[in-house]
C-alpha atoms as a PDB file:
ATOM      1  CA  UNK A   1       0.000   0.000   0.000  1.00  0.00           C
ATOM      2  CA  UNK A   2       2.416   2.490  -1.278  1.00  0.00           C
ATOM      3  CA  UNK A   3       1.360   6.233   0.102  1.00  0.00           C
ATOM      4  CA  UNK A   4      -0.696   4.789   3.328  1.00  0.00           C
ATOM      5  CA  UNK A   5       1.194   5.262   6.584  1.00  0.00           C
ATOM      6  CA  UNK A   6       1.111   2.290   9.129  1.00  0.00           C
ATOM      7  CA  UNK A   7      -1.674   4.665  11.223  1.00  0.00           C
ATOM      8  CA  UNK A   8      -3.781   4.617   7.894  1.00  0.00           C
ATOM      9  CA  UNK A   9      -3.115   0.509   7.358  1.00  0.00           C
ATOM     10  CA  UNK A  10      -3.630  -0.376  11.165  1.00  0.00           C
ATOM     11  CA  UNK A  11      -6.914   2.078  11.008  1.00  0.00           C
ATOM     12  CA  UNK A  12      -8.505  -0.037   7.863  1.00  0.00           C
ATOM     13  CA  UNK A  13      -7.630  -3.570   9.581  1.00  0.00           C
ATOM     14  CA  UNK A  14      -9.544  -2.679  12.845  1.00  0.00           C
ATOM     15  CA  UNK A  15     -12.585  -0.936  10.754  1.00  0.00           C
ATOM     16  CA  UNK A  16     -13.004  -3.674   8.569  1.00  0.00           C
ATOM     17  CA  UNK A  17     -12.867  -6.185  11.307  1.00  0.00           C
ATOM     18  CA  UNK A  18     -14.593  -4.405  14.038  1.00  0.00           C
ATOM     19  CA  UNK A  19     -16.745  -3.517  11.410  1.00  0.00           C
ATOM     20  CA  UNK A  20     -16.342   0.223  12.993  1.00  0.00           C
ATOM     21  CA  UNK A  21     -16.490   3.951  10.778  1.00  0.00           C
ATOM     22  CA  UNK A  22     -12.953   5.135  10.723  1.00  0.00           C
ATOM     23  CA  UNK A  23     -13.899   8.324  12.723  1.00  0.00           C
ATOM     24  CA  UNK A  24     -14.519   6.049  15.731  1.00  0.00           C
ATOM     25  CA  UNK A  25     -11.265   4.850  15.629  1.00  0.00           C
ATOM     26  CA  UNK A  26      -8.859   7.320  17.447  1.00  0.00           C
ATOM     27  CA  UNK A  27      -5.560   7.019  19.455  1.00  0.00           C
ATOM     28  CA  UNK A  28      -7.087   6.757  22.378  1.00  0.00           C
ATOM     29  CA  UNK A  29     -10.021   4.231  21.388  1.00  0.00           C
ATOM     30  CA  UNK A  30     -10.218   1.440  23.501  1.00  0.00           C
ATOM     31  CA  UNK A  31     -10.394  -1.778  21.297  1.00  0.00           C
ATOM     32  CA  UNK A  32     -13.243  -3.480  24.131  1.00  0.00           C
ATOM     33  CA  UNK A  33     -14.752  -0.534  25.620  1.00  0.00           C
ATOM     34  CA  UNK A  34     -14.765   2.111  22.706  1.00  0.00           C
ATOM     35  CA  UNK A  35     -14.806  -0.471  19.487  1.00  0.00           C
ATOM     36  CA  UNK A  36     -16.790  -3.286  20.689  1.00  0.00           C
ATOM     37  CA  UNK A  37     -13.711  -5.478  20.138  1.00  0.00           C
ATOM     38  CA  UNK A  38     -14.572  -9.515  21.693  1.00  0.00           C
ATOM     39  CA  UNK A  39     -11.747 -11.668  22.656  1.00  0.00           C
ATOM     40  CA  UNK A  40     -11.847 -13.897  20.092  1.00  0.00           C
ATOM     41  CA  UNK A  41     -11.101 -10.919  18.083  1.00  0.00           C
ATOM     42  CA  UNK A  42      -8.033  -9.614  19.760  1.00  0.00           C
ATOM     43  CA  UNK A  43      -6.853 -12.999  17.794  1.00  0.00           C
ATOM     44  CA  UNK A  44      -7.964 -12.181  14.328  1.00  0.00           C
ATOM     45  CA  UNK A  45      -6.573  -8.809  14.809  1.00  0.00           C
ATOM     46  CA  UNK A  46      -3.225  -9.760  15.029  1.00  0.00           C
ATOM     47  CA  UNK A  47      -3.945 -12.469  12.247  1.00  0.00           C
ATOM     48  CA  UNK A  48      -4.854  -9.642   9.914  1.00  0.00           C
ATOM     49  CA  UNK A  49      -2.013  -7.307  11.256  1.00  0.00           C
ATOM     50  CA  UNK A  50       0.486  -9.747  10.275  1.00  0.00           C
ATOM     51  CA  UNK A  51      -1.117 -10.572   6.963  1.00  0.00           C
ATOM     52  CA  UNK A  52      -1.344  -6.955   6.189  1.00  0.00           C
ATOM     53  CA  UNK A  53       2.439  -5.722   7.262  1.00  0.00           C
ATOM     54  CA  UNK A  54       3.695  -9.556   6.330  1.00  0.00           C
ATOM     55  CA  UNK A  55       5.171 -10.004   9.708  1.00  0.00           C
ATOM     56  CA  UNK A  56       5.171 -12.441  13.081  1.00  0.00           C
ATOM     57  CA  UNK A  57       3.487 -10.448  15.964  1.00  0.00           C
ATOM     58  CA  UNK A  58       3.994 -12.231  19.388  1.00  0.00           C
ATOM     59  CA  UNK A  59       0.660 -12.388  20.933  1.00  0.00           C
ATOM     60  CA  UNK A  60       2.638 -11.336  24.599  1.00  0.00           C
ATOM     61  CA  UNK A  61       4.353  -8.435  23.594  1.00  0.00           C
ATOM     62  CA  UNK A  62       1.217  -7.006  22.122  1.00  0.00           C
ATOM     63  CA  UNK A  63      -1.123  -8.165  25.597  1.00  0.00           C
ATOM     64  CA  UNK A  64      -1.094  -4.694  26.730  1.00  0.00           C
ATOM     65  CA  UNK A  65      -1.657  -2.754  23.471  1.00  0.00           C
ATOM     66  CA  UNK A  66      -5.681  -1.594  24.830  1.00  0.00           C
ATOM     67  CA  UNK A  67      -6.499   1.051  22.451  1.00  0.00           C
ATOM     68  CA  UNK A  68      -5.533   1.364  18.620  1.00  0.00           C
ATOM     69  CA  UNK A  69      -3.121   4.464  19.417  1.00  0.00           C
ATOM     70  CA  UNK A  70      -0.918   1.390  21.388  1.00  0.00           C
ATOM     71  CA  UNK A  71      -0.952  -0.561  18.504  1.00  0.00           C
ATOM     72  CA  UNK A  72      -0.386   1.578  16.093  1.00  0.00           C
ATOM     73  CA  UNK A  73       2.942   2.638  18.141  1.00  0.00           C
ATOM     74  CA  UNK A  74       3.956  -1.217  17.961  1.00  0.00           C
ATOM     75  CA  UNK A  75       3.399  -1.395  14.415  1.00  0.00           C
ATOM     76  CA  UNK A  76       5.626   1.539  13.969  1.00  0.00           C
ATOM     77  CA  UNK A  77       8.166  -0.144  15.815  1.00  0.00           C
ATOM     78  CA  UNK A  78       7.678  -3.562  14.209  1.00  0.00           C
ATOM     79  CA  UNK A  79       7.833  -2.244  10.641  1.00  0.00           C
ATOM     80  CA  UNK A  80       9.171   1.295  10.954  1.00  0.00           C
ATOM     81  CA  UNK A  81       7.597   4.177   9.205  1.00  0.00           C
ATOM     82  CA  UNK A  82       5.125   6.542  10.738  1.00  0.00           C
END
């Protein structure tokens, strides 16, 4: 996805599987409380992360990454870019 940062690509993963408008999702969005996110979910997140940045995430170094702003930070990290 030449042109998209990682915000942009993380952003269309969780709308399309939170099935969520892109102006709900926001730094500080919490994936349960403010996106409806289930547990199973948290799971098929990271699925589609990795599919979408073709990358391993480790499901324990990610535990802790409660709203999108979190994961898009570890994204960053994981791939570089902004």
């Amino acid at each position: 996805m030449a042109g998209e940062s990682v915000e942009d690509r993380v952003r269309k993963v969780v709308c399309k599987l939170l099935k969520v408008p892109p102006e709900k999702v926001t730094a500080k969005a919490s994936f349960v409380r403010d996106l409806g996110m289930e547990s199973i979910q948290s799971v098929e997140l990271i699925a589609a992360l990795e599919e979408e940045f073709g990358c391993e995430i480790d499901e324990d170094e990610v535990a802790d990454n409660d709203t999108f702003g979190k994961a898009v930070a570890y994204m960053q990290k994981k791939v570089g870019g902004k």
